[in-house]
PDB file of N, CA and C in Angstrom:
ATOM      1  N   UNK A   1     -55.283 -56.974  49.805  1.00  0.00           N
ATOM      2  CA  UNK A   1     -54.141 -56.509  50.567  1.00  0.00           C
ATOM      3  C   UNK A   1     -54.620 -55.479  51.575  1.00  0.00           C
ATOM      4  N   UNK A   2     -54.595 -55.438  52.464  1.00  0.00           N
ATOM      5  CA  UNK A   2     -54.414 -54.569  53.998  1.00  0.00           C
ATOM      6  C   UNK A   2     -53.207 -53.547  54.433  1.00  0.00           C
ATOM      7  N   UNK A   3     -53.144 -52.609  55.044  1.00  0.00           N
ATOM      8  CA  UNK A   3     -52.503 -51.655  55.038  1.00  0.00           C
ATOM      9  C   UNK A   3     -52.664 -51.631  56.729  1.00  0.00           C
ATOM     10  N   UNK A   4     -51.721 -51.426  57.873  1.00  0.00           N
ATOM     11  CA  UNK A   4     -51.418 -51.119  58.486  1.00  0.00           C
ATOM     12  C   UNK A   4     -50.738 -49.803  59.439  1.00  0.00           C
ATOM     13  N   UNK A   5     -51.057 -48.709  59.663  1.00  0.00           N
ATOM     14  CA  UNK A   5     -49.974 -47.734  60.206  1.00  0.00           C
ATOM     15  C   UNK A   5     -50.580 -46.719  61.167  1.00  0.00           C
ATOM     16  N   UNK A   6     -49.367 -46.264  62.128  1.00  0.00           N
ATOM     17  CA  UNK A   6     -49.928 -45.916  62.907  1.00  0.00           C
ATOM     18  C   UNK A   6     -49.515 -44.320  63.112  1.00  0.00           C
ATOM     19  N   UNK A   7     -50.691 -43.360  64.085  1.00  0.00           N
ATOM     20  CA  UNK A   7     -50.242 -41.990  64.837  1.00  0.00           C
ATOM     21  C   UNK A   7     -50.296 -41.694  65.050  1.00  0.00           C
ATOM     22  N   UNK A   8     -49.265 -41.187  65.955  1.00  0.00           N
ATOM     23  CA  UNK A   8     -49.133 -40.921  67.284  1.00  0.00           C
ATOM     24  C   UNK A   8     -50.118 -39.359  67.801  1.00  0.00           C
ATOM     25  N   UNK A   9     -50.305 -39.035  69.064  1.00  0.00           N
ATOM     26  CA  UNK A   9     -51.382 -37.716  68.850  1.00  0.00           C
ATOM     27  C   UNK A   9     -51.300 -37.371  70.474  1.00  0.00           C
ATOM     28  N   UNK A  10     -51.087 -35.768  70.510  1.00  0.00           N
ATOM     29  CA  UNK A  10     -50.575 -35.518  71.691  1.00  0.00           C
ATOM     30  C   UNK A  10     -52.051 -35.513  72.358  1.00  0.00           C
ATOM     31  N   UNK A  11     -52.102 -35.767  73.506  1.00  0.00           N
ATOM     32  CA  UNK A  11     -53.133 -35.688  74.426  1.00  0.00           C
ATOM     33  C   UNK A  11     -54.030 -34.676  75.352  1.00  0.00           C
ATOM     34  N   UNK A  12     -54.977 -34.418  75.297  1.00  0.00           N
ATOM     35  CA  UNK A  12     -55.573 -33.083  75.767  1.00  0.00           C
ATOM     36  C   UNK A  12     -55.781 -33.278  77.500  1.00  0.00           C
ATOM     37  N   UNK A  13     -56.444 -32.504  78.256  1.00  0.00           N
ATOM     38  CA  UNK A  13     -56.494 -32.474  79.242  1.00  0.00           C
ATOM     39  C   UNK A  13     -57.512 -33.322  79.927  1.00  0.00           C
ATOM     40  N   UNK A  14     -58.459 -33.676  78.856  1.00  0.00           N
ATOM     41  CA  UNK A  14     -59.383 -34.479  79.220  1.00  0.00           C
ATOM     42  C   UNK A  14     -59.755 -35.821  79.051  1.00  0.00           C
ATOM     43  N   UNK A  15     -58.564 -36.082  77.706  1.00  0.00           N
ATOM     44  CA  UNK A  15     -57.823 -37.616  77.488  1.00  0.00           C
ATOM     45  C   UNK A  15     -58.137 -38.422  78.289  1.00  0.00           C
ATOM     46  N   UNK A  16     -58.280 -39.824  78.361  1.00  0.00           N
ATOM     47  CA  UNK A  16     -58.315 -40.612  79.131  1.00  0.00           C
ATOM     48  C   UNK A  16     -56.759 -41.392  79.373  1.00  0.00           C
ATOM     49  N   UNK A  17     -56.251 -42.882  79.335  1.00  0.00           N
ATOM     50  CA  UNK A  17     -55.232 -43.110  79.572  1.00  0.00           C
ATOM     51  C   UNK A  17     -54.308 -43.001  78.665  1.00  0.00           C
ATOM     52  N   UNK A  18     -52.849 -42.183  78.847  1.00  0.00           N
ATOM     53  CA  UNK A  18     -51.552 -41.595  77.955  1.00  0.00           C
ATOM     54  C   UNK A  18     -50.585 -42.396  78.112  1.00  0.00           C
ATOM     55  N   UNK A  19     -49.909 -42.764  77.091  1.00  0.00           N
ATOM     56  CA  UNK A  19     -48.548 -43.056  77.453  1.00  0.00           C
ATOM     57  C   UNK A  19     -47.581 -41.826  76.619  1.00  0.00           C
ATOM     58  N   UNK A  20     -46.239 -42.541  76.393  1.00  0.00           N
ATOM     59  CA  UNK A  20     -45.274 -41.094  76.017  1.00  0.00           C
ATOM     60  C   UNK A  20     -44.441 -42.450  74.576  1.00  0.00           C
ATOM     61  N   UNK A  21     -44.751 -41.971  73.465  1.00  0.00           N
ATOM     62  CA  UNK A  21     -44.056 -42.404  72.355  1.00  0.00           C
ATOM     63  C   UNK A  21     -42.569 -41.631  72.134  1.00  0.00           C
ATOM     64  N   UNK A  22     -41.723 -42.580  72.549  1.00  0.00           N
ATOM     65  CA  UNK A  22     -40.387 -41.945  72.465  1.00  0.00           C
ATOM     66  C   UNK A  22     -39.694 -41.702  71.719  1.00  0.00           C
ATOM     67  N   UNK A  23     -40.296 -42.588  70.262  1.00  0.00           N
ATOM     68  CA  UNK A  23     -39.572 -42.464  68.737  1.00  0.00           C
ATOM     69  C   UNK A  23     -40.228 -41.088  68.147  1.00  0.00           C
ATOM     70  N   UNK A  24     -41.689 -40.673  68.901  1.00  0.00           N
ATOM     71  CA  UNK A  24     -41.826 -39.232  67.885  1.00  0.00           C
ATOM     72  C   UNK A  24     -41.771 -38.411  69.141  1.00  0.00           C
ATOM     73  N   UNK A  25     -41.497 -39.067  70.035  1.00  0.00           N
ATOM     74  CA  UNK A  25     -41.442 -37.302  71.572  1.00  0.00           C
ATOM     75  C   UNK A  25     -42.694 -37.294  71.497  1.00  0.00           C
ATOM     76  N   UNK A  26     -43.893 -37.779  72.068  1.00  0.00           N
ATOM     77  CA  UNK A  26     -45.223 -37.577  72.034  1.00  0.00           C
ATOM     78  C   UNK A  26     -45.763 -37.886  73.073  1.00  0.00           C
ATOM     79  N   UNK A  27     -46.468 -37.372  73.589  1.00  0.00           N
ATOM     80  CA  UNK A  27     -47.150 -37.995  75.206  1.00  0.00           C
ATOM     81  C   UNK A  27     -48.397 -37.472  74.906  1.00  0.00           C
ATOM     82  N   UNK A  28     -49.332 -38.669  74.810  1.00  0.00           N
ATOM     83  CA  UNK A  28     -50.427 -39.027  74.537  1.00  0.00           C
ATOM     84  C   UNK A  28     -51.052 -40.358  74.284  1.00  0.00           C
ATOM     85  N   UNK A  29     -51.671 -40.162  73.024  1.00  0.00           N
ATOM     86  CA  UNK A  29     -52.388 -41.747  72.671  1.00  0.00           C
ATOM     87  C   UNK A  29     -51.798 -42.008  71.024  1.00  0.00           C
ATOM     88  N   UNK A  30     -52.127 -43.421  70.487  1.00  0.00           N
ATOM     89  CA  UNK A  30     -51.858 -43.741  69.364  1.00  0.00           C
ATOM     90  C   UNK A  30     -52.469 -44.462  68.910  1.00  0.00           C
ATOM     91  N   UNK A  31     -52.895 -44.085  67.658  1.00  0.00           N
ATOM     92  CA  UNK A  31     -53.844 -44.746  66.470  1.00  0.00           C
ATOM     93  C   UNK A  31     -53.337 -45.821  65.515  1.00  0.00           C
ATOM     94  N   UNK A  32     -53.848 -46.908  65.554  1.00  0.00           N
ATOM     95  CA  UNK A  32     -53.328 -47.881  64.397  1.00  0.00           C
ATOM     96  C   UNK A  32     -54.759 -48.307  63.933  1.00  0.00           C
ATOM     97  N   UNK A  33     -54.054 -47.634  62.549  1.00  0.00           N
ATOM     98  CA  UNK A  33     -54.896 -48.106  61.676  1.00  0.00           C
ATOM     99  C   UNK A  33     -55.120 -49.305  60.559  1.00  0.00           C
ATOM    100  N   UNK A  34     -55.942 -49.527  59.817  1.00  0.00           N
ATOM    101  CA  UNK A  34     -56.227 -50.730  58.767  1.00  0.00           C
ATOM    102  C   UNK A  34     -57.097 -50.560  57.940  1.00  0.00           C
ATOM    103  N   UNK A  35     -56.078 -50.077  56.802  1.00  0.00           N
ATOM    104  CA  UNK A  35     -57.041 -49.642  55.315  1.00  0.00           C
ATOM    105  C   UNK A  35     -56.737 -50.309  54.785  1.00  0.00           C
ATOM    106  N   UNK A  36     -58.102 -50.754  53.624  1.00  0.00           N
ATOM    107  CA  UNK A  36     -57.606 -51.658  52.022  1.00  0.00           C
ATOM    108  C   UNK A  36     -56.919 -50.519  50.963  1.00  0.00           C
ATOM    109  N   UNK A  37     -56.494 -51.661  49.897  1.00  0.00           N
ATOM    110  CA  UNK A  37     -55.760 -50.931  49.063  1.00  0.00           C
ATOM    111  C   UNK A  37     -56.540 -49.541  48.031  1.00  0.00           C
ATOM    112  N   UNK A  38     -57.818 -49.334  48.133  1.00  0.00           N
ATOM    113  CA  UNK A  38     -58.119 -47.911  47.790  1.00  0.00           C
ATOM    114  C   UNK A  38     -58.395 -46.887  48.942  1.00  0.00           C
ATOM    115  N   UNK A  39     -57.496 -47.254  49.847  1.00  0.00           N
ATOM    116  CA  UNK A  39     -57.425 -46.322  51.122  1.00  0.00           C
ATOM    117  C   UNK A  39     -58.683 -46.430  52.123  1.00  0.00           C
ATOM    118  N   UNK A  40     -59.707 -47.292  51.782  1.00  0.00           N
ATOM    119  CA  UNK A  40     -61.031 -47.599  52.871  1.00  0.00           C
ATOM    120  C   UNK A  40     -60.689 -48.226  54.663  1.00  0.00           C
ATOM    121  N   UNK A  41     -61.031 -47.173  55.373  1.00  0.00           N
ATOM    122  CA  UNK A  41     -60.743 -47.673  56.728  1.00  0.00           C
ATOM    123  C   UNK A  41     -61.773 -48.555  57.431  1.00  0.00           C
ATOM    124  N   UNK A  42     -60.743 -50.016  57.747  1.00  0.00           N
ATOM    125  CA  UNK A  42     -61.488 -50.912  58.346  1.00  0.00           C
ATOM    126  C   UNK A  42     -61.504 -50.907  59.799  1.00  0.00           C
ATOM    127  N   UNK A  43     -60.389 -50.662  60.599  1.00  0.00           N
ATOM    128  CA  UNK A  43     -60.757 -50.550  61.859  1.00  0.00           C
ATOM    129  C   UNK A  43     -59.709 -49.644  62.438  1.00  0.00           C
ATOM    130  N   UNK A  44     -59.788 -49.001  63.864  1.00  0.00           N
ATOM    131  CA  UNK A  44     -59.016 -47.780  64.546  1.00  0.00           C
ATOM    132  C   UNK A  44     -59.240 -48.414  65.612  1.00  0.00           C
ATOM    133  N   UNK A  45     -57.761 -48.819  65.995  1.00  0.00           N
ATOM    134  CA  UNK A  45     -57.598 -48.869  67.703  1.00  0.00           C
ATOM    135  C   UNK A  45     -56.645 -48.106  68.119  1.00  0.00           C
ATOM    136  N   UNK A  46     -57.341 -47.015  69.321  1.00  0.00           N
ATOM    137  CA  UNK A  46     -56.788 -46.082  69.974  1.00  0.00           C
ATOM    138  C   UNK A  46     -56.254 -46.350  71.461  1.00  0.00           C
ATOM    139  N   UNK A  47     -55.316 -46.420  71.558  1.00  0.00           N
ATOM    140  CA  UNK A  47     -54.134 -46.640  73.320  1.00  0.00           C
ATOM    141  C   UNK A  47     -53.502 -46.027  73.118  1.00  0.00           C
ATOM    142  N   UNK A  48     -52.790 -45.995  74.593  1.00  0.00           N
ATOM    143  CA  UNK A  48     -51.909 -45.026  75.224  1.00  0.00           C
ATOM    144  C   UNK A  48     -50.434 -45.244  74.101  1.00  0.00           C
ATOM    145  N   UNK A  49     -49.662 -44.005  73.906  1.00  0.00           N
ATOM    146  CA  UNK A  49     -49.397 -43.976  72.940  1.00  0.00           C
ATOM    147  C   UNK A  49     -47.637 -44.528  73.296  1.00  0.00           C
ATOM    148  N   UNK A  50     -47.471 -45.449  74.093  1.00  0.00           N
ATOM    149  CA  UNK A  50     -46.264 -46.317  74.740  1.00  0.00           C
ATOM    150  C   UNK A  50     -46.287 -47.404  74.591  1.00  0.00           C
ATOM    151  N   UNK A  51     -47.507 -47.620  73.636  1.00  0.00           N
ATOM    152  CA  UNK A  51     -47.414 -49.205  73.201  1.00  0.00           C
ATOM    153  C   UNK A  51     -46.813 -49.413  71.869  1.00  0.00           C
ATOM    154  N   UNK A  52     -45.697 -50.144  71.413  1.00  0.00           N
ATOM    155  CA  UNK A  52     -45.014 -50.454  70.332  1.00  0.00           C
ATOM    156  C   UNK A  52     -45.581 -50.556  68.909  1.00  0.00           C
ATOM    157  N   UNK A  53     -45.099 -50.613  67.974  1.00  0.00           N
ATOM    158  CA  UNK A  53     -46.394 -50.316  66.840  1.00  0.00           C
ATOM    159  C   UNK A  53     -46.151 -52.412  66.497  1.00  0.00           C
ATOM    160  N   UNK A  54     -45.593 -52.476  66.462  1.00  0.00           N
ATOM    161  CA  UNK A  54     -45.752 -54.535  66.732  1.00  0.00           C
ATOM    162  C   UNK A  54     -46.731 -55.029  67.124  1.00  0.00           C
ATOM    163  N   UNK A  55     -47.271 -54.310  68.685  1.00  0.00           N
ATOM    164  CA  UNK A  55     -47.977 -54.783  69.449  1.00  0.00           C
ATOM    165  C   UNK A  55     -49.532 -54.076  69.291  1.00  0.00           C
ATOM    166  N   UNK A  56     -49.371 -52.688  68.412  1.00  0.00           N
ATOM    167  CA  UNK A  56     -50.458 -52.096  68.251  1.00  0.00           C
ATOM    168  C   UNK A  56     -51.370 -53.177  67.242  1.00  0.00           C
ATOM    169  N   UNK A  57     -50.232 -53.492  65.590  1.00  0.00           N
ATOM    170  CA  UNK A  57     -50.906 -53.672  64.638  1.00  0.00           C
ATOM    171  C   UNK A  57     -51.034 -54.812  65.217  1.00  0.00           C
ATOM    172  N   UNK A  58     -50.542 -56.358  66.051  1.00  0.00           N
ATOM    173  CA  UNK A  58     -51.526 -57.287  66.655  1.00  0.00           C
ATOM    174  C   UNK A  58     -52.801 -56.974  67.123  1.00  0.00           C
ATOM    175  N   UNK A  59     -52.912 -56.209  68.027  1.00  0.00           N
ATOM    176  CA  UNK A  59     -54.017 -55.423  68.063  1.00  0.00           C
ATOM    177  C   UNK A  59     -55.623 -55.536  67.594  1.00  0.00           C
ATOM    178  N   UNK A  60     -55.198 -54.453  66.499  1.00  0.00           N
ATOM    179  CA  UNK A  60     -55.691 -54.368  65.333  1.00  0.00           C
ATOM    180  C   UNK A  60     -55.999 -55.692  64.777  1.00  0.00           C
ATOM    181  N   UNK A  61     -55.945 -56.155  64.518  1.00  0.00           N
ATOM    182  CA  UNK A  61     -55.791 -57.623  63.672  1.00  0.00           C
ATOM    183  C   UNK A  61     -56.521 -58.887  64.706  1.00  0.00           C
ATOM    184  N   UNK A  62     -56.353 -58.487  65.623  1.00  0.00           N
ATOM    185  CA  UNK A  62     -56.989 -59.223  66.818  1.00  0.00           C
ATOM    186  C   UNK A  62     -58.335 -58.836  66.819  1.00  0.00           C
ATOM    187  N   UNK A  63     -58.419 -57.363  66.805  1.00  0.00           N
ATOM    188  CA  UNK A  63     -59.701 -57.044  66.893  1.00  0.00           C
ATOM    189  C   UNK A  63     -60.810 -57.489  65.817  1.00  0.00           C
ATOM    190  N   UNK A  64     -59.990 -57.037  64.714  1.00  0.00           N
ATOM    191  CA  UNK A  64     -60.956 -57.874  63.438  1.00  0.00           C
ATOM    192  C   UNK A  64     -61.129 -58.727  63.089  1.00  0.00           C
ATOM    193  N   UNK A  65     -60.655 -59.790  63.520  1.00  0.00           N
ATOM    194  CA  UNK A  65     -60.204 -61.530  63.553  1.00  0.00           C
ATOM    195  C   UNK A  65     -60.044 -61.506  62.218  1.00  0.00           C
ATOM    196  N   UNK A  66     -59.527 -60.953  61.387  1.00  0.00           N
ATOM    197  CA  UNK A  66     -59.279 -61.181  60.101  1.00  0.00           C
ATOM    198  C   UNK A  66     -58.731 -62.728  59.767  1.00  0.00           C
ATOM    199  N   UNK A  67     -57.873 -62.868  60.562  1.00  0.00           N
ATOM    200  CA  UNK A  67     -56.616 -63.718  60.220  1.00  0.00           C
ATOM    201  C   UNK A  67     -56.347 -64.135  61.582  1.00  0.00           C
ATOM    202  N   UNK A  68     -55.662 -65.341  61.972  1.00  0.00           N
ATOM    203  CA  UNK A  68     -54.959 -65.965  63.024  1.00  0.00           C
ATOM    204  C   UNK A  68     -53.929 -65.491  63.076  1.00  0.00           C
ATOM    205  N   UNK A  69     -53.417 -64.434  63.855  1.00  0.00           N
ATOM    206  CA  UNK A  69     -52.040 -64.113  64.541  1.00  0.00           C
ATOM    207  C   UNK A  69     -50.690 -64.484  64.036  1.00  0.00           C
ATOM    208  N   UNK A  70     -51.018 -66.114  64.089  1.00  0.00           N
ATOM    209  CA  UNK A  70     -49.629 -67.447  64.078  1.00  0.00           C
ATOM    210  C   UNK A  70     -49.314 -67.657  62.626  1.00  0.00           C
ATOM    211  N   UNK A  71     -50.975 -66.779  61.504  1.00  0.00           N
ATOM    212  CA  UNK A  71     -50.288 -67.356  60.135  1.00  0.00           C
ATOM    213  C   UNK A  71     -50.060 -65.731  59.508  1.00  0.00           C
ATOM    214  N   UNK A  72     -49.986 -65.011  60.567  1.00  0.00           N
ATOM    215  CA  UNK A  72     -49.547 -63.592  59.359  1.00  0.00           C
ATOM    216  C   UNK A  72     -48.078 -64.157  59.135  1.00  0.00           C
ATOM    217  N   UNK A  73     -47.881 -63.585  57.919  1.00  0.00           N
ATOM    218  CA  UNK A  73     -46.402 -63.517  57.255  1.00  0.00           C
ATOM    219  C   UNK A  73     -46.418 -62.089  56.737  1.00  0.00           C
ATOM    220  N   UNK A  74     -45.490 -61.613  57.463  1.00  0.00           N
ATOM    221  CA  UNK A  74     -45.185 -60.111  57.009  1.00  0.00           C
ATOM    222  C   UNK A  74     -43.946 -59.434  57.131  1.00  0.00           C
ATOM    223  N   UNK A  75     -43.780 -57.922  56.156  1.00  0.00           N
ATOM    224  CA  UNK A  75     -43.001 -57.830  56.489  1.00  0.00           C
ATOM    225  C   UNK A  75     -43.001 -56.318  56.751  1.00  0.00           C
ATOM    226  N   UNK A  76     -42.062 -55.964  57.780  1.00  0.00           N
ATOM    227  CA  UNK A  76     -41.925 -54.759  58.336  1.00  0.00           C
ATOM    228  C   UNK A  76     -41.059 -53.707  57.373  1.00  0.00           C
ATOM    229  N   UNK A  77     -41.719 -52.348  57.482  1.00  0.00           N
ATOM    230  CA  UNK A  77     -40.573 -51.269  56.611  1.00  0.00           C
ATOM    231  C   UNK A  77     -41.331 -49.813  56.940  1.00  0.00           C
ATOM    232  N   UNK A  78     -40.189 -49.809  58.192  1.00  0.00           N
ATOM    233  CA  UNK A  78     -40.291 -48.117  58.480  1.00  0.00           C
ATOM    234  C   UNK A  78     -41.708 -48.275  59.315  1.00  0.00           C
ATOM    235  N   UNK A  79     -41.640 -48.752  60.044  1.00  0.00           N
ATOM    236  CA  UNK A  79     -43.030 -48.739  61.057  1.00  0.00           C
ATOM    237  C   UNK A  79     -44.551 -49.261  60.232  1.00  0.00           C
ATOM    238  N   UNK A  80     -44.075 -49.842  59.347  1.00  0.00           N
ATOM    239  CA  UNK A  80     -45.465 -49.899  58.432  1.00  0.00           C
ATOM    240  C   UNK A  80     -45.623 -51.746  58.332  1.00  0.00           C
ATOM    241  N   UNK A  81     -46.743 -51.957  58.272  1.00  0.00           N
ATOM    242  CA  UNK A  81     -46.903 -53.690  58.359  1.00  0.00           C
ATOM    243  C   UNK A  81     -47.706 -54.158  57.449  1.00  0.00           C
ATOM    244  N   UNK A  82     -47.230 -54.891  56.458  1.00  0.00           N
ATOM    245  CA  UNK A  82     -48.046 -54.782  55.163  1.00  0.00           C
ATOM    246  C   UNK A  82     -48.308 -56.446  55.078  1.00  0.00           C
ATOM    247  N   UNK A  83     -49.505 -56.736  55.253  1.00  0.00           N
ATOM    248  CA  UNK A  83     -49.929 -58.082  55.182  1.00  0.00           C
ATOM    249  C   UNK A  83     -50.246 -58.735  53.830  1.00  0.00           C
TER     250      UNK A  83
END
């Protein structure tokens, strides 16, 4: 089992590209992450923090080719994506 979630992190002056997360008031970047079930982190993708957490944890999941996109079955609760 895989663990999904993401957060949000205000941006310094020397940041590279920001967006503005409107569900936590944040203008910066955002982290989605992917840990197994004894909390081990498999991968961190960091963007501007205006990208949806839907589109983050594709992302994520893209990046690791874990799995094909078309056969996750999941389900969403409270921003969290539990595969």
């Amino acid at each position: 089992t895989l663990f999904i979630d993401s957060q949000s992190a205000k941006g310094t002056r020397t940041s590279g590209s920001k967006g503005y997360d409107a569900g936590k008031k944040v203008k910066g970047t955002k982290r989605h992450l992917l840990v197994d079930t004894i909390g081990l982190l498999l991968c961190v993708v960091v963007h501007p923090a205006n990208i949806q957490d839907r589109d983050g944890a594709k992302l994520v999941l893209e990046n690791e080719q874990l799995i094909d996109i078309d056969q996750v079955s999941a389900t969403v609760t409270m921003s969290h994506l539990v595969c």
